[in-house]
Structures are given as structure tokens and as C-alpha cells.
N, C-alpha and C. Protein backbone atom coordinates (compact mmCIF):
# COMPACT_ATOMS: atom_id res chain seq x y z
N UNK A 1 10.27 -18.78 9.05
CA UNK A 1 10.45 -18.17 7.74
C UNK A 1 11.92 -17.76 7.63
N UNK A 2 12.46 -18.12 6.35
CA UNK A 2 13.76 -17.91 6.74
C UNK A 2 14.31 -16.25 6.04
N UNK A 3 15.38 -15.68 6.75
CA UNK A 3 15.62 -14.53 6.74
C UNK A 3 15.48 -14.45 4.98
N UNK A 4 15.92 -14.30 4.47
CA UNK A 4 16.16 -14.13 2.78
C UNK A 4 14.22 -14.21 2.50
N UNK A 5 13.60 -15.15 2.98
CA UNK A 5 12.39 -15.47 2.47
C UNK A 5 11.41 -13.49 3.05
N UNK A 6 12.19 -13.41 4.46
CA UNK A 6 11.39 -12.19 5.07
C UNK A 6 11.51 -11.26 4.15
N UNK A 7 12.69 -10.90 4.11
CA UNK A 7 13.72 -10.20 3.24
C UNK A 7 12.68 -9.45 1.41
N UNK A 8 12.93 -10.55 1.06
CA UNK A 8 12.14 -10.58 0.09
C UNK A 8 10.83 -10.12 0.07
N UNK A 9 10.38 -10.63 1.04
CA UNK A 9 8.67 -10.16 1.19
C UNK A 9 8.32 -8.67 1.72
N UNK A 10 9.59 -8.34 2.29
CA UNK A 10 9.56 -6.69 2.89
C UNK A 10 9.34 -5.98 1.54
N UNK A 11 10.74 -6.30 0.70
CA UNK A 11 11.13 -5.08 -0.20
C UNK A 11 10.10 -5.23 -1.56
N UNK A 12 8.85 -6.84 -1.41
CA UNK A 12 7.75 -6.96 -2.68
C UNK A 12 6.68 -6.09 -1.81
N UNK A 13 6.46 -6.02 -0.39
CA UNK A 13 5.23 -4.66 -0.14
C UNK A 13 5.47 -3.68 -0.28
N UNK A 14 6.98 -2.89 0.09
CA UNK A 14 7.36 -1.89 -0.23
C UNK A 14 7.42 -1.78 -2.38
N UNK A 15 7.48 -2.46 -2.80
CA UNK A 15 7.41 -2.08 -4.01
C UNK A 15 6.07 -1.88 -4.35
N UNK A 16 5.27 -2.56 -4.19
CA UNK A 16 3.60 -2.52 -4.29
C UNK A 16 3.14 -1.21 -3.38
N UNK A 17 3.83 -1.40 -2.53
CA UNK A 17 2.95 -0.25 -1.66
C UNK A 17 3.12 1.26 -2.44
N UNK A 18 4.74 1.65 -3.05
CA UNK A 18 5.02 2.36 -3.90
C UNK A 18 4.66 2.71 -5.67
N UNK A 19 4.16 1.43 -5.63
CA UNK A 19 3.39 1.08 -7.42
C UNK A 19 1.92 2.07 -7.15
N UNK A 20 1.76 1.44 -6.02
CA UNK A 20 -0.02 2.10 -5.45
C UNK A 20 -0.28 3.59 -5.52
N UNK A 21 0.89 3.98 -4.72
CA UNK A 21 0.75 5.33 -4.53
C UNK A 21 1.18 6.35 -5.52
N UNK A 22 1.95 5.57 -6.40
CA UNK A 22 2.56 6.22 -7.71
C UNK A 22 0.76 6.42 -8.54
N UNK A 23 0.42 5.46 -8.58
CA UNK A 23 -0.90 4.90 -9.39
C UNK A 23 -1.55 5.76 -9.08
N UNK A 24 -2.26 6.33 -7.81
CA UNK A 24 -3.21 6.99 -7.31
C UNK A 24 -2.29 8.78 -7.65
N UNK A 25 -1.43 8.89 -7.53
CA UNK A 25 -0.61 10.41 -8.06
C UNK A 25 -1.05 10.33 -9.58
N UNK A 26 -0.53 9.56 -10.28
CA UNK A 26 -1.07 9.21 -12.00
C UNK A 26 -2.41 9.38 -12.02
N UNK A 27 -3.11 9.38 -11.40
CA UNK A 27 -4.54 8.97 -11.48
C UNK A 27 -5.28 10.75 -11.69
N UNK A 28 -4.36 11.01 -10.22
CA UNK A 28 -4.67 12.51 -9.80
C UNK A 28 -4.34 13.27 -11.17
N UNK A 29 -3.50 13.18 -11.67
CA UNK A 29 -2.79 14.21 -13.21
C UNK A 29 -4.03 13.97 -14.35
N UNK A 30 -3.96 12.26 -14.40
CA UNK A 30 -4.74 12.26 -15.63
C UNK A 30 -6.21 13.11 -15.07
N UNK A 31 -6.70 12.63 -14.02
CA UNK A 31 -8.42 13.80 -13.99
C UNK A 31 -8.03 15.18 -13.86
N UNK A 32 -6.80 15.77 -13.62
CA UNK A 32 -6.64 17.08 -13.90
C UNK A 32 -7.10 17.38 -15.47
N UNK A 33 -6.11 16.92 -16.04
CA UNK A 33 -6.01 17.23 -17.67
C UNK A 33 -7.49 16.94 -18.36
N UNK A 34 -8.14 16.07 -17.97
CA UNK A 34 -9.09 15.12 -18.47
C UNK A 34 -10.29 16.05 -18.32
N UNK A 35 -10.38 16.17 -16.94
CA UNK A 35 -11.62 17.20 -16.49
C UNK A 35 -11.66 18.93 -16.90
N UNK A 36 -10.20 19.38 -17.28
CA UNK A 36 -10.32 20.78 -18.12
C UNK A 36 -11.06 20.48 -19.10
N UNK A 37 -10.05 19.26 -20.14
CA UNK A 37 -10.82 19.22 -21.40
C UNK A 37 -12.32 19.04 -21.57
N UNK A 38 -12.74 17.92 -20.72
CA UNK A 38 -14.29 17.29 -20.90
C UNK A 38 -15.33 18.25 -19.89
N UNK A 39 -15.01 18.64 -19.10
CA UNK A 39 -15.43 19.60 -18.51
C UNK A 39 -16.98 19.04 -17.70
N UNK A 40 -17.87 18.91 -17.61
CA UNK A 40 -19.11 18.49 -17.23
C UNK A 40 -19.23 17.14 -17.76
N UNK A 41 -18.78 16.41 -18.52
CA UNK A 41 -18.65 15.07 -18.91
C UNK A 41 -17.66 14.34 -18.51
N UNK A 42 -17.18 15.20 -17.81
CA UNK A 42 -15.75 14.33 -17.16
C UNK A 42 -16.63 12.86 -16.05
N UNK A 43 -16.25 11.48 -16.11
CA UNK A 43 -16.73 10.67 -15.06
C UNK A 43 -16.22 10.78 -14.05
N UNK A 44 -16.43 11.27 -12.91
CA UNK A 44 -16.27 11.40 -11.66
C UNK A 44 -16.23 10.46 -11.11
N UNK A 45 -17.25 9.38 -11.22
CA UNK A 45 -17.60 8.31 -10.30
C UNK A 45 -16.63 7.03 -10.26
N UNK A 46 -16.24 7.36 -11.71
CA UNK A 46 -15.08 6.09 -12.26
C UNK A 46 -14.06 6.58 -12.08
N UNK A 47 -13.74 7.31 -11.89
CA UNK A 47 -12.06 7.79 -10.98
C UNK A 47 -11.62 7.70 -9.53
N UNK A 48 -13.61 7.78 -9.29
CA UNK A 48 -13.76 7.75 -7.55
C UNK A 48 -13.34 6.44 -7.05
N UNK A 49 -14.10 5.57 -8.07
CA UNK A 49 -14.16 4.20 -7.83
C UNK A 49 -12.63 3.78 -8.14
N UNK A 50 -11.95 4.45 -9.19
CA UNK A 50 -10.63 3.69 -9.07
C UNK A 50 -9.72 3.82 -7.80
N UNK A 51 -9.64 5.20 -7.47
CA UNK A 51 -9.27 5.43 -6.60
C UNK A 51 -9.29 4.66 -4.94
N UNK A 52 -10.32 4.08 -5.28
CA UNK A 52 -11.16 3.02 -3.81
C UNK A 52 -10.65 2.11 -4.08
N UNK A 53 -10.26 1.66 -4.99
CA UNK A 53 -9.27 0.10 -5.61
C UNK A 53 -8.17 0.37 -5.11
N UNK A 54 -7.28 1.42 -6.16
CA UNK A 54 -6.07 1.76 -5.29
C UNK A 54 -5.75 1.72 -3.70
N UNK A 55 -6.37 2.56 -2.94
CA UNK A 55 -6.33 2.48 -1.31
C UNK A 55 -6.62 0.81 -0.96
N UNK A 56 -7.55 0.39 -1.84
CA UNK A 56 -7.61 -1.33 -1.17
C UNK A 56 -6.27 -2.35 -1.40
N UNK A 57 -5.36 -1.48 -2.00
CA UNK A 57 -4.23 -2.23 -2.55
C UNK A 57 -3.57 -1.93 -1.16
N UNK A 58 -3.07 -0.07 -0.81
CA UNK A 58 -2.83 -0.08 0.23
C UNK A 58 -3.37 -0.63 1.37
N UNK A 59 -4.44 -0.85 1.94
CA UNK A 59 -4.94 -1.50 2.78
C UNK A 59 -4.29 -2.85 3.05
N UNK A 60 -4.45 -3.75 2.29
CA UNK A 60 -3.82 -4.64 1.65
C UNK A 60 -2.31 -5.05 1.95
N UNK A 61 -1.33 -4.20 1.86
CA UNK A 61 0.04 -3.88 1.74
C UNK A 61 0.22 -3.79 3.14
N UNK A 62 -0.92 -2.93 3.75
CA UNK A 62 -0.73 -2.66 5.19
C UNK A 62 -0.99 -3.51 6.31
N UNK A 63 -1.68 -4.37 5.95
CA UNK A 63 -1.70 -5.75 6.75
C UNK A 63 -1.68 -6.77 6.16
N UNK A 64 -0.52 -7.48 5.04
CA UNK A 64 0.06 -8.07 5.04
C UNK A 64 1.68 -7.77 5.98
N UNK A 65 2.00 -6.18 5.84
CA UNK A 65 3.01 -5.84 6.70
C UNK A 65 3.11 -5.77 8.03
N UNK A 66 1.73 -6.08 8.20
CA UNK A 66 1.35 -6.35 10.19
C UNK A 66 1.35 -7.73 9.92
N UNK A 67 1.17 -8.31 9.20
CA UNK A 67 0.86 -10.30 9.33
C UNK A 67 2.24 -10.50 9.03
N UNK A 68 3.25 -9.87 8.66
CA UNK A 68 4.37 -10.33 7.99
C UNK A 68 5.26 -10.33 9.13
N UNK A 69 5.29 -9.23 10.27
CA UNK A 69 5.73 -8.34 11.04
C UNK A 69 5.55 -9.28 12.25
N UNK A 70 4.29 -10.11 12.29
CA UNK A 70 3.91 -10.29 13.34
C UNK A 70 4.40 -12.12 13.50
N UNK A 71 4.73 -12.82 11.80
CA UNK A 71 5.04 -13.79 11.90
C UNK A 71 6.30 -14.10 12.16
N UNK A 72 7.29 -12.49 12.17
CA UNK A 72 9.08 -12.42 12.24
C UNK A 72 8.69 -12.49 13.91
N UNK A 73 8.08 -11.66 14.43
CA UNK A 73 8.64 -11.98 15.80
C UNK A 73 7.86 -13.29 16.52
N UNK A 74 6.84 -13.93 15.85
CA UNK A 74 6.62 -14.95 16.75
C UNK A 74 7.57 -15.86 16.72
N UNK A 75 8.02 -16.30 15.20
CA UNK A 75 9.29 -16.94 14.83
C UNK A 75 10.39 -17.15 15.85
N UNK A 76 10.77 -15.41 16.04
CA UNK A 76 11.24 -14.80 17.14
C UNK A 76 11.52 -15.27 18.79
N UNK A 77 10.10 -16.01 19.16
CA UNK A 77 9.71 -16.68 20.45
C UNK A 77 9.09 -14.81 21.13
N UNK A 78 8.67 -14.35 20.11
CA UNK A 78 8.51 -12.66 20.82
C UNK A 78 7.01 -12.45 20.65
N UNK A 79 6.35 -11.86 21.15
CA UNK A 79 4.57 -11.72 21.40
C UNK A 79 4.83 -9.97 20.70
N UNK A 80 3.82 -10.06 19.12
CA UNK A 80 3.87 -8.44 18.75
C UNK A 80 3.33 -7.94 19.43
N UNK A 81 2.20 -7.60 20.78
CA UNK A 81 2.09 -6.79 21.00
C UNK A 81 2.79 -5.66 22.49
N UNK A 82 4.38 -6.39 22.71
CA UNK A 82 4.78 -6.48 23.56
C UNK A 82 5.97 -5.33 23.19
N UNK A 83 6.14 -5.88 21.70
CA UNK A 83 7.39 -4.78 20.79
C UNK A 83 7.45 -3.73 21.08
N UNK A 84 8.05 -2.87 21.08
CA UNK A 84 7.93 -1.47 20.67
C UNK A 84 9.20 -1.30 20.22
N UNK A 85 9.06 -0.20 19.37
CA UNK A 85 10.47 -0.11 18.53
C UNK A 85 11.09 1.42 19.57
N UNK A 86 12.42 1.18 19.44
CA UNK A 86 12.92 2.45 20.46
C UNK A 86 13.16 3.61 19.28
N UNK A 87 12.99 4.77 20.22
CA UNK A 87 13.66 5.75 19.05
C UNK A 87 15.37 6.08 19.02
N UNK A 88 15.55 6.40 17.79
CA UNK A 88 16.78 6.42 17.85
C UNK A 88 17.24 8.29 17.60
């Protein structure tokens, strides 16, 4: 995979992964406001459920970034589970 191609694919999970979590914060505000007003009619279950979408996006994001991760270092001639990143 060539560098520019990796490149690219880092900074489209990191944008998604950030769309997600923006989404699920948005989500949180609107059932604030929503559930004062409607009060006992507020749908619970359909916010629950969106919310379970959202995280499947993250899920999602999160292992494409292990499959993505794992195809740079085989590329590499490197075995991922051998990596470890040092601290700096």
C-alpha cells in the first residue's frame, strides 16, 4: 500500500471516528432538551438504539485501524503482534 494511499486512510478514520463521537455528544444535547420538554413521552428506546449505531461506527473505525495498522507493518516484512510502540 503505498504511503500517500496509508496516509489517506489514517486521517478518513480519524475523521469518521471524530464525526461519530461528535454525533453521539449531539445526540446527548438533543435528549436533554427533548426529554424536559416531552417529559414521559420522550422515546427512550430510539435514542438507545441510535446510540448502538453510533458505537457500531466506532467499532468499525476501530478495526479497520487494527486491519489498516496491521497491513502497514506486514507490508513492512514486520509481524503486528511483535510491535510495540516505545514511550516517548
Amino acid at each position: 500500500m503505498p504511503i500517500s494511499a496509508e496516509s489517506e486512510a489514517r486521517k478518513a478514520l480519524q475523521r469518521l471516528r471524530r464525526a461519530a463521537e461528535k454525533s453521539l455528544r449531539e445526540v446527548d444535547a438533543l435528549e436533554g432538551a427533548l426529554r424536559r420538554a416531552e417529559g414521559d413521552d420522550f422515546p427512550t428506546e430510539a435514542y438507545d438504539r441510535l446510540r448502538g449505531h453510533l458505537e457500531l461506527v466506532n467499532d468499525f473505525v476501530d478495526e479497520e485501524s487494527r486491519r489498516l495498522q496491521e497491513k502497514i507493518l506486514h507490508s513492512g516484512g514486520l509481524e503486528p503482534g511483535r510491535v510495540r510502540r516505545g514511550s516517548a
